[in-house]
N, C-alpha and C. Protein backbone atom coordinates (compact mmCIF):
# COMPACT_ATOMS: atom_id res chain seq x y z
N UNK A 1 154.00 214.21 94.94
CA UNK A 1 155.16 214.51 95.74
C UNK A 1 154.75 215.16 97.06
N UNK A 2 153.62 216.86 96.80
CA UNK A 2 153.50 216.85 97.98
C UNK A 2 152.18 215.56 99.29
N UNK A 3 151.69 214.91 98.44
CA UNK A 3 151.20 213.89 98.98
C UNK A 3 151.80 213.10 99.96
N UNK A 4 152.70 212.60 99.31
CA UNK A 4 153.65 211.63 99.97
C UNK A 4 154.56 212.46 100.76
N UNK A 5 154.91 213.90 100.79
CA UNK A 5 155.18 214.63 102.45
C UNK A 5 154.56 214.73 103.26
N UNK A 6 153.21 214.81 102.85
CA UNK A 6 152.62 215.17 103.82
C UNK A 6 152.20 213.33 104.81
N UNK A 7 152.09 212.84 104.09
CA UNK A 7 152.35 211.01 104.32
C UNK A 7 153.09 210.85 105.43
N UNK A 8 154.10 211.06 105.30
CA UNK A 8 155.57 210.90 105.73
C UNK A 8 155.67 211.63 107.21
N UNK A 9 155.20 213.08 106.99
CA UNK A 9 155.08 213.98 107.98
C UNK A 9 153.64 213.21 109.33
N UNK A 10 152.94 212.64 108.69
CA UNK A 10 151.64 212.33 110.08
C UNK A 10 152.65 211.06 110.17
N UNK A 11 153.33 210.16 109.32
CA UNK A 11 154.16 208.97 110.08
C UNK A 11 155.10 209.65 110.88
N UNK A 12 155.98 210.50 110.73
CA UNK A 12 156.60 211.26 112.25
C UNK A 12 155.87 211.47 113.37
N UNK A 13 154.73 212.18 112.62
CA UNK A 13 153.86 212.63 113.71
C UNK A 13 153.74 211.60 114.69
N UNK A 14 152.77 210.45 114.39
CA UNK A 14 152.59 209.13 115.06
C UNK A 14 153.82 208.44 115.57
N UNK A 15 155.04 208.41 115.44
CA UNK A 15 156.11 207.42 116.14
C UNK A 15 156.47 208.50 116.48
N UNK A 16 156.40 209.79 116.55
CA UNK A 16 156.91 210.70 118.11
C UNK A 16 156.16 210.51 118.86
N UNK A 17 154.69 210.46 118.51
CA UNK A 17 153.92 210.55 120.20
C UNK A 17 154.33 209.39 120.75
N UNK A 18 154.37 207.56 119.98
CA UNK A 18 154.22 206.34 120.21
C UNK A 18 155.94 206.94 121.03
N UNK A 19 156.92 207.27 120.59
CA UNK A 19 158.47 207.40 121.34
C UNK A 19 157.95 207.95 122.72
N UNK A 20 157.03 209.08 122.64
CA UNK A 20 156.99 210.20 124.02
C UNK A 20 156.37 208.80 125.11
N UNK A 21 155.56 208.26 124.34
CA UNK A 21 154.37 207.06 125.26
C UNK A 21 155.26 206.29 125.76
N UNK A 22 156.35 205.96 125.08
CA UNK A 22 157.30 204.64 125.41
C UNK A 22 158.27 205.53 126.29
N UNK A 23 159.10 206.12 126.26
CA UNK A 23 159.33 206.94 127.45
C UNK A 23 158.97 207.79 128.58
N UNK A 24 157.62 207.88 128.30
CA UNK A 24 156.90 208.25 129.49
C UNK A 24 156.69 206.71 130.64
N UNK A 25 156.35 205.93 130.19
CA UNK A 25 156.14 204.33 130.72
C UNK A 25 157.55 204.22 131.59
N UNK A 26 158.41 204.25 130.74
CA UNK A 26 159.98 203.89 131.08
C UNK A 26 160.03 204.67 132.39
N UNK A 27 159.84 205.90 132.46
CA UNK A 27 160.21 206.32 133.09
C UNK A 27 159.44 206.38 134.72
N UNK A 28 157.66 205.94 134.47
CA UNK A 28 157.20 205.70 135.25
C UNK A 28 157.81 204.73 135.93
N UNK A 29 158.17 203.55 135.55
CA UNK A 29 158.13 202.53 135.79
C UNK A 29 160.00 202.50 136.86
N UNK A 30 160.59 203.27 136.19
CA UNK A 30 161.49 203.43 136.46
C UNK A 30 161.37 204.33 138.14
N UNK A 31 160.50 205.12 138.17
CA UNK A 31 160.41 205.45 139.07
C UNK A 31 159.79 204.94 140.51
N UNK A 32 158.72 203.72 139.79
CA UNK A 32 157.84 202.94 140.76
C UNK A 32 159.29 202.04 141.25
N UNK A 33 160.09 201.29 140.73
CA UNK A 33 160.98 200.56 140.89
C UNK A 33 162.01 201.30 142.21
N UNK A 34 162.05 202.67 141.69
CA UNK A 34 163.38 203.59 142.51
C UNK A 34 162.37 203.30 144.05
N UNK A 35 161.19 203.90 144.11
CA UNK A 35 160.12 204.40 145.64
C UNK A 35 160.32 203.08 145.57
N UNK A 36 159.74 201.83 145.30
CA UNK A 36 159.64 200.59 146.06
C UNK A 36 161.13 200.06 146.84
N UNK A 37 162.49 200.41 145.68
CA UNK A 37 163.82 200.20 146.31
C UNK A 37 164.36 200.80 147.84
N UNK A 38 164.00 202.19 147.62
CA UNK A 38 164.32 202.98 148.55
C UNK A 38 163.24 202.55 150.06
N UNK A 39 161.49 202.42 150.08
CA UNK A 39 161.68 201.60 151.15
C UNK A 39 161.43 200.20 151.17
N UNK A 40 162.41 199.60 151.04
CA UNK A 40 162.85 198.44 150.93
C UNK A 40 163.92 197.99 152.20
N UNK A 41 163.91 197.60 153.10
CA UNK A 41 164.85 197.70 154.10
C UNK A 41 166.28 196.63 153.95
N UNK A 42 166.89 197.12 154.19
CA UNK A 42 168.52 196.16 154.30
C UNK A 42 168.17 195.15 155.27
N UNK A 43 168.26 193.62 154.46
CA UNK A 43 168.10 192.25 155.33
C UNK A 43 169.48 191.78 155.91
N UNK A 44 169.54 190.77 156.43
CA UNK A 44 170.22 190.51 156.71
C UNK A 44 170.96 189.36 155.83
N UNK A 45 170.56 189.14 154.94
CA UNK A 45 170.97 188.18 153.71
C UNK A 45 171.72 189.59 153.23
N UNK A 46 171.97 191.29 152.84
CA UNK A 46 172.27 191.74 152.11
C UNK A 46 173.33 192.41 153.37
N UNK A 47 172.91 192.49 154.60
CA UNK A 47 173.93 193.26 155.27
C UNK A 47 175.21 192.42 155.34
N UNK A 48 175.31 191.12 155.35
CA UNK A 48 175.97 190.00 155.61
C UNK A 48 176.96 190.15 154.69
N UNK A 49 176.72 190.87 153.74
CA UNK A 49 177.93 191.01 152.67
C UNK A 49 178.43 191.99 152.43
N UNK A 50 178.72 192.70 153.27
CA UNK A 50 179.14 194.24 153.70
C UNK A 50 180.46 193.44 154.16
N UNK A 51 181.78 193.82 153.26
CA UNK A 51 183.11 193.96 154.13
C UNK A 51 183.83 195.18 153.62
N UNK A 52 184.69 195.08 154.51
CA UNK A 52 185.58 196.24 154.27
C UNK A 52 186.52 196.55 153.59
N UNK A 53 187.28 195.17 153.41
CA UNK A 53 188.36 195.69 152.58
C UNK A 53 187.89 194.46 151.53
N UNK A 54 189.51 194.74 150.50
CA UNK A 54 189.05 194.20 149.46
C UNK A 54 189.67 192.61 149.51
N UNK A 55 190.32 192.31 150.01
CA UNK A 55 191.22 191.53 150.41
C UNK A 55 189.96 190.34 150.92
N UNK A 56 189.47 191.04 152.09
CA UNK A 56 187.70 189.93 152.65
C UNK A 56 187.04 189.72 151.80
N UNK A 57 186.77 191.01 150.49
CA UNK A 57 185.53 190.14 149.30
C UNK A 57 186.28 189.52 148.57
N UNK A 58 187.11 188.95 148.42
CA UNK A 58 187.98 188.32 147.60
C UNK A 58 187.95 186.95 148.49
N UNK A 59 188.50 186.77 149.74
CA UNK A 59 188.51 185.80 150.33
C UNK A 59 186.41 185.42 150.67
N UNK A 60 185.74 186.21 150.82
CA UNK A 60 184.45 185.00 150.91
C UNK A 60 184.09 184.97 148.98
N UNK A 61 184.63 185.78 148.11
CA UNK A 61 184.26 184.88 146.60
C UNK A 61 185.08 183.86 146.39
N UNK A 62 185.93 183.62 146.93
CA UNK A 62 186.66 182.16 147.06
C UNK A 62 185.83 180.97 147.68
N UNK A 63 185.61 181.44 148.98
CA UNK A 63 184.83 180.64 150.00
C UNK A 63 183.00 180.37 148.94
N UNK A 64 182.99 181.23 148.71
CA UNK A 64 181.49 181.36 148.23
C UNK A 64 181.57 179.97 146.76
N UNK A 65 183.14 180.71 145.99
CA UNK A 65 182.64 179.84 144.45
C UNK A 65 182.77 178.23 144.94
N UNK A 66 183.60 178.09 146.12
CA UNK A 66 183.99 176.68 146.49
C UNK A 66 183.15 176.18 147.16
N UNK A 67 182.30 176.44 147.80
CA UNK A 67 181.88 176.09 148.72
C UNK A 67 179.53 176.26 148.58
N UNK A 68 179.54 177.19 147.65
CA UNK A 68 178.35 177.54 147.81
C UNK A 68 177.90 177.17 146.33
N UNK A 69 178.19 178.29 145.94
CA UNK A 69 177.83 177.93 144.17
C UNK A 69 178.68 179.14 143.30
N UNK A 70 178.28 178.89 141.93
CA UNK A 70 179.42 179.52 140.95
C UNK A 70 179.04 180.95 140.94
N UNK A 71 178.31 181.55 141.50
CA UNK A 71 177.51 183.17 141.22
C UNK A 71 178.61 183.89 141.55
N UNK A 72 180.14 183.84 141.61
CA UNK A 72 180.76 184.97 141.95
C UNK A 72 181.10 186.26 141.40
N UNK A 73 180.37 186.60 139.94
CA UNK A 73 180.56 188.06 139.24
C UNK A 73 179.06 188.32 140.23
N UNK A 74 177.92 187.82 140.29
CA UNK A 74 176.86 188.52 140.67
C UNK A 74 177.09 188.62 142.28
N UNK A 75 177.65 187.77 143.07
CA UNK A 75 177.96 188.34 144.77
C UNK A 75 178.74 189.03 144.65
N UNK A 76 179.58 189.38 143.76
CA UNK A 76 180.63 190.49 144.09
C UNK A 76 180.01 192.06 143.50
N UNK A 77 179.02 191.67 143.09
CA UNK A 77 178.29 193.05 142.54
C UNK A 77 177.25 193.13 143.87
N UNK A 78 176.61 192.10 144.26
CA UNK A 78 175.76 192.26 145.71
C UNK A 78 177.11 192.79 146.59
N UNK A 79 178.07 192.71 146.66
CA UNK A 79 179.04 192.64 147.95
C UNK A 79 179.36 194.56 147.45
N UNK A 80 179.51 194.68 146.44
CA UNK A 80 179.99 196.07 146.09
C UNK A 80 178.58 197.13 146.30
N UNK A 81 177.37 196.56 146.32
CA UNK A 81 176.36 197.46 146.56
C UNK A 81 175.89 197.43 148.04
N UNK A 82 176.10 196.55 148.92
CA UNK A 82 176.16 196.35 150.36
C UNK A 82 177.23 197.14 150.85
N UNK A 83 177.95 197.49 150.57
CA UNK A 83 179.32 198.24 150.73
C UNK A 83 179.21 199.73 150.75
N UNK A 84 178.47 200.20 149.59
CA UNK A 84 177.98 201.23 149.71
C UNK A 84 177.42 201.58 150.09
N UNK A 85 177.40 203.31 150.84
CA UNK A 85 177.08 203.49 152.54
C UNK A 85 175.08 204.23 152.29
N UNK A 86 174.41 203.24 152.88
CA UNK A 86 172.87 203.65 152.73
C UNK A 86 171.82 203.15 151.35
N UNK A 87 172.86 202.18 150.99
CA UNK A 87 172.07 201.78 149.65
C UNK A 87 172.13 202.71 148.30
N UNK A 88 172.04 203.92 148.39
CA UNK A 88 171.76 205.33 147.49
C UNK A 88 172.57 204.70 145.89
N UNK A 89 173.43 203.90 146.00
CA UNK A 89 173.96 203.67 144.56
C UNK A 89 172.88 202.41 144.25
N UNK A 90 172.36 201.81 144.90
CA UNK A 90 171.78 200.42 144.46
C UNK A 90 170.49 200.63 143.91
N UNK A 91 169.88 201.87 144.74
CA UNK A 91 168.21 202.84 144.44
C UNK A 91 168.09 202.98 142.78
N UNK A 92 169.73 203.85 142.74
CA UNK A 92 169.54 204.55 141.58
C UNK A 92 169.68 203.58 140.13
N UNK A 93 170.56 202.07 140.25
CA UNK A 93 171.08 201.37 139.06
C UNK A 93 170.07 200.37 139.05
N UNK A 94 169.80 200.09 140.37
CA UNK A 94 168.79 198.46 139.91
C UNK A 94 167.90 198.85 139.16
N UNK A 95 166.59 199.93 138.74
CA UNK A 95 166.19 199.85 138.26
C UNK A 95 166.25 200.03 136.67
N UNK A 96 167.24 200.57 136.95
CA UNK A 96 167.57 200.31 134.97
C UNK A 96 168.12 199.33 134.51
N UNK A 97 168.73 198.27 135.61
CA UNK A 97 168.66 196.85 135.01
C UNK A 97 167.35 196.34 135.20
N UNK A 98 166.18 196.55 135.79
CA UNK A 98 165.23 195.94 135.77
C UNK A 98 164.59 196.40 134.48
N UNK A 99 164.76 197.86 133.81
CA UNK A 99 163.76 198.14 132.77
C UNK A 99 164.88 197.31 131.68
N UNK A 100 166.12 197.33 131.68
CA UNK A 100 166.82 196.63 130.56
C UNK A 100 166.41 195.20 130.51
N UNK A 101 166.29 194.60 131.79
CA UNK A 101 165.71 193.01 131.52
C UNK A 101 164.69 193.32 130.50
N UNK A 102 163.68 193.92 131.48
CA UNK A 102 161.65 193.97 130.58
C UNK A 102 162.07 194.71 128.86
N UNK A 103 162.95 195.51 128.44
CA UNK A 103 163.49 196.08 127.01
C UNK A 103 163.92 194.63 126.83
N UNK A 104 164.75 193.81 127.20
CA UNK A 104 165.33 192.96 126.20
C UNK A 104 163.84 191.96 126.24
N UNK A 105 163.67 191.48 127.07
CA UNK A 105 162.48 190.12 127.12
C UNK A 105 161.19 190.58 125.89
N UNK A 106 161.12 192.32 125.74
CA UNK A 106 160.23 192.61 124.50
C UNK A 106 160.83 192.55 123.70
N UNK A 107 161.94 192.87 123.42
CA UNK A 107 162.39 192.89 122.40
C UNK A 107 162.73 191.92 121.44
N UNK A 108 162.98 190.65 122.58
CA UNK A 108 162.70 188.88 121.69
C UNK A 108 162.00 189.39 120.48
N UNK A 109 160.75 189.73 120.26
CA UNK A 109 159.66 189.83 119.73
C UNK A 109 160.40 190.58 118.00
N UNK A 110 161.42 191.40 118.06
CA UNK A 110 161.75 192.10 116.51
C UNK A 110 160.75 192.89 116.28
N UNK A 111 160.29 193.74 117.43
CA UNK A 111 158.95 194.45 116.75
C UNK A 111 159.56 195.69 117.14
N UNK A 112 159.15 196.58 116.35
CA UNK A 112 159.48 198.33 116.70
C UNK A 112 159.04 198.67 117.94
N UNK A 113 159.63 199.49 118.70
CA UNK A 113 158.98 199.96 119.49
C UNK A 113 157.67 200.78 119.54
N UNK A 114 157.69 201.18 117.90
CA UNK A 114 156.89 202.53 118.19
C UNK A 114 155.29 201.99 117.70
N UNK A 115 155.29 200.44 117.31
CA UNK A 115 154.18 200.47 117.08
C UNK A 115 153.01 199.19 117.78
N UNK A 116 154.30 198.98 119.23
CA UNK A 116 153.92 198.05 120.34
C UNK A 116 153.71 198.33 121.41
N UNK A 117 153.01 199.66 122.00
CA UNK A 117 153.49 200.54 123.14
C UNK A 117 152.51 199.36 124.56
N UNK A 118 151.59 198.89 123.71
CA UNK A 118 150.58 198.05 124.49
C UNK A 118 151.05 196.72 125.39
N UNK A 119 152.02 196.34 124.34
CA UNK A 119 152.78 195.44 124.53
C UNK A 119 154.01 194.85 125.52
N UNK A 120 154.61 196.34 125.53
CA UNK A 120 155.42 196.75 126.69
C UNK A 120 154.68 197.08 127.53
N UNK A 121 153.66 197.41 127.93
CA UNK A 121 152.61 197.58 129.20
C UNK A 121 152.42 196.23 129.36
N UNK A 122 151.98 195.72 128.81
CA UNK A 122 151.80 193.84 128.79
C UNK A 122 153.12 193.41 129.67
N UNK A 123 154.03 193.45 129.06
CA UNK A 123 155.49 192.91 129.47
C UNK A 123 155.86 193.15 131.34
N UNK A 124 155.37 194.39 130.89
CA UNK A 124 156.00 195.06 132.53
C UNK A 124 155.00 195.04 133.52
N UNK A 125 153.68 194.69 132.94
CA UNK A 125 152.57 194.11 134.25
C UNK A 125 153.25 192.75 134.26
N UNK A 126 153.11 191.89 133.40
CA UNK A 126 153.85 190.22 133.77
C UNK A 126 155.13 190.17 134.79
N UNK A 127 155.82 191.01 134.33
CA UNK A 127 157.40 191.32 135.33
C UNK A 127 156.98 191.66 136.70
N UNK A 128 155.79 192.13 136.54
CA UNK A 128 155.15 192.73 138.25
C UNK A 128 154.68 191.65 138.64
N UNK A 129 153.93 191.30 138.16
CA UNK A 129 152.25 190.27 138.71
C UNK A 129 152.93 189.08 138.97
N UNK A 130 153.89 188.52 137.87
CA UNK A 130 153.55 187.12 137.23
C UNK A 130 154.82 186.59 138.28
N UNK A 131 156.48 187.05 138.71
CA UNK A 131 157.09 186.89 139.09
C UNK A 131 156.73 186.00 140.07
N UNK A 132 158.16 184.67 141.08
CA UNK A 132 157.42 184.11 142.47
C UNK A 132 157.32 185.00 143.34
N UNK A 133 158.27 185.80 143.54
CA UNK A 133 158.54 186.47 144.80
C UNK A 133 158.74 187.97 144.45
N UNK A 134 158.37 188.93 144.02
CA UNK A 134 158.79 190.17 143.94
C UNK A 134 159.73 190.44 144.54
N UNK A 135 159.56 190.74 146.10
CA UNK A 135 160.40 191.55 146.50
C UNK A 135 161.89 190.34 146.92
N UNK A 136 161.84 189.31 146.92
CA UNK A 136 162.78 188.59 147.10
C UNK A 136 163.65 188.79 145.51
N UNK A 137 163.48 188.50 144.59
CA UNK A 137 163.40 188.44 143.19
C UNK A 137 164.26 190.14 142.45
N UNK A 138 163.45 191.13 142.95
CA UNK A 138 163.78 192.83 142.50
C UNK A 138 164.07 193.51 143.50
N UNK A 139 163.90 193.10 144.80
CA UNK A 139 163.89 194.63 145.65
C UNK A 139 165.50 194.37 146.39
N UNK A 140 165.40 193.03 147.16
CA UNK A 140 166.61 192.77 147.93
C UNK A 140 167.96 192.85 147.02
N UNK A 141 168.83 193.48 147.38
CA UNK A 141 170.44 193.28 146.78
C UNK A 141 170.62 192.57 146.13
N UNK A 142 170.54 191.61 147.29
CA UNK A 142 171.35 190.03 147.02
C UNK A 142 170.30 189.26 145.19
N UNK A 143 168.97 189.20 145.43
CA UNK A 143 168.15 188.55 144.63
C UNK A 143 168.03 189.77 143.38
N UNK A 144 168.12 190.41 143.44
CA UNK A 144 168.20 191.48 142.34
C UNK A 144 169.34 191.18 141.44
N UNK A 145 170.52 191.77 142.39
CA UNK A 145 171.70 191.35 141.59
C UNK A 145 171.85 189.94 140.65
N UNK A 146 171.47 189.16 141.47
CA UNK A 146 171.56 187.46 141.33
C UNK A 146 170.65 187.37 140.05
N UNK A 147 169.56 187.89 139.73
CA UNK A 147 168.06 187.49 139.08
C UNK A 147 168.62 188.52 137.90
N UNK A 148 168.46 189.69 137.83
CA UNK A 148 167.97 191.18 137.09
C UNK A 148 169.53 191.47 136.32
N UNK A 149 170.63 191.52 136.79
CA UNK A 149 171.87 191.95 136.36
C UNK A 149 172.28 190.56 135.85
N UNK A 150 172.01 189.22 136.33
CA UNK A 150 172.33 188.28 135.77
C UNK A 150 171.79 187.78 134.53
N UNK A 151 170.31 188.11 134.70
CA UNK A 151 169.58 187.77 133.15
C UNK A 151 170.03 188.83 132.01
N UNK A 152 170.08 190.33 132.51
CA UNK A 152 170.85 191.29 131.60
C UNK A 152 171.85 191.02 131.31
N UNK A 153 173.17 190.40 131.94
CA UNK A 153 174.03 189.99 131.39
C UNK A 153 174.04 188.84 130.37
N UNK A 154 172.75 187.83 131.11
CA UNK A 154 172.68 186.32 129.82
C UNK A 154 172.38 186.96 129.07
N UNK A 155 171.33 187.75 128.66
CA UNK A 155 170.59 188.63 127.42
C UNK A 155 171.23 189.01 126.73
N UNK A 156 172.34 189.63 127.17
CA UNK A 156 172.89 190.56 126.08
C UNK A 156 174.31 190.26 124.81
């Protein structure tokens, strides 16, 4: 009996540090994502969708679904973060849809977290390296929204 506590007790032991490892990562990563967002400059593909009232994003997601293509939940989420004054809301959310993409794409896998920490390092160098375009892809509004909030939404 006390065998098997003390068993039990080094398996806590080990999937707290493996939890601290997996949130330490997260949070790096989370932070490399925020510094690369922030200088990241407003293009003109993302300023372009700056209106003012609500009445205009309504009339170009009309123009847009008719005329361009069907993405109108993801331009109206680019149009609502262009809107907001200096980017400061877009810094802070894109990257936790970017770590929720790289969480779900490991998570295909059905494996614990606590005993794949290598794995998710694996995952989130590929999401870096392997991508076409990084910064077209994660950094810009427009391709973020479109790419990162759209696959989180297919994902989930």
């Amino acid at each position: 009996m006390i065998k098997r506590r003390i068993e039990s007790n080094k398996e806590w032991s080990s999937n707290k540090w493996n939890y601290l490892i997996f949130g330490l990562i997260t949070i790096g990563v989370y932070a490399l994502y925020f510094v690369t967002n922030h200088f990241t400059p407003i293009i003109l593909d993302d300023a372009g969708r700056v209106y003012s009232t609500f009445a205009e994003r309504l009339q170009q997601s009309y123009f847009s679904y008719m005329h361009e293509n069907g993405r109108v939940i993801a331009h109206s989420y680019a149009m609502f973060f262009a809107s907001t004054s200096s980017k400061w809301l877009f810094n802070l959310i894109n990257p936790v849809f970017v770590l929720l993409l790289i969480y779900m794409i490991f998570k295909q896998n059905n494996l614990p977290i606590t005993s794949k920490n290598w794995l998710y390092i694996l995952c989130i160098a590929l999401f870096w390296f392997c991508l076409p375009d990084q910064y077209v892809v994660m950094h810009m509004m427009g391709g973020s929204v479109n790419y990162s909030l759209a696959g989180v939404l297919a994902m989930a």
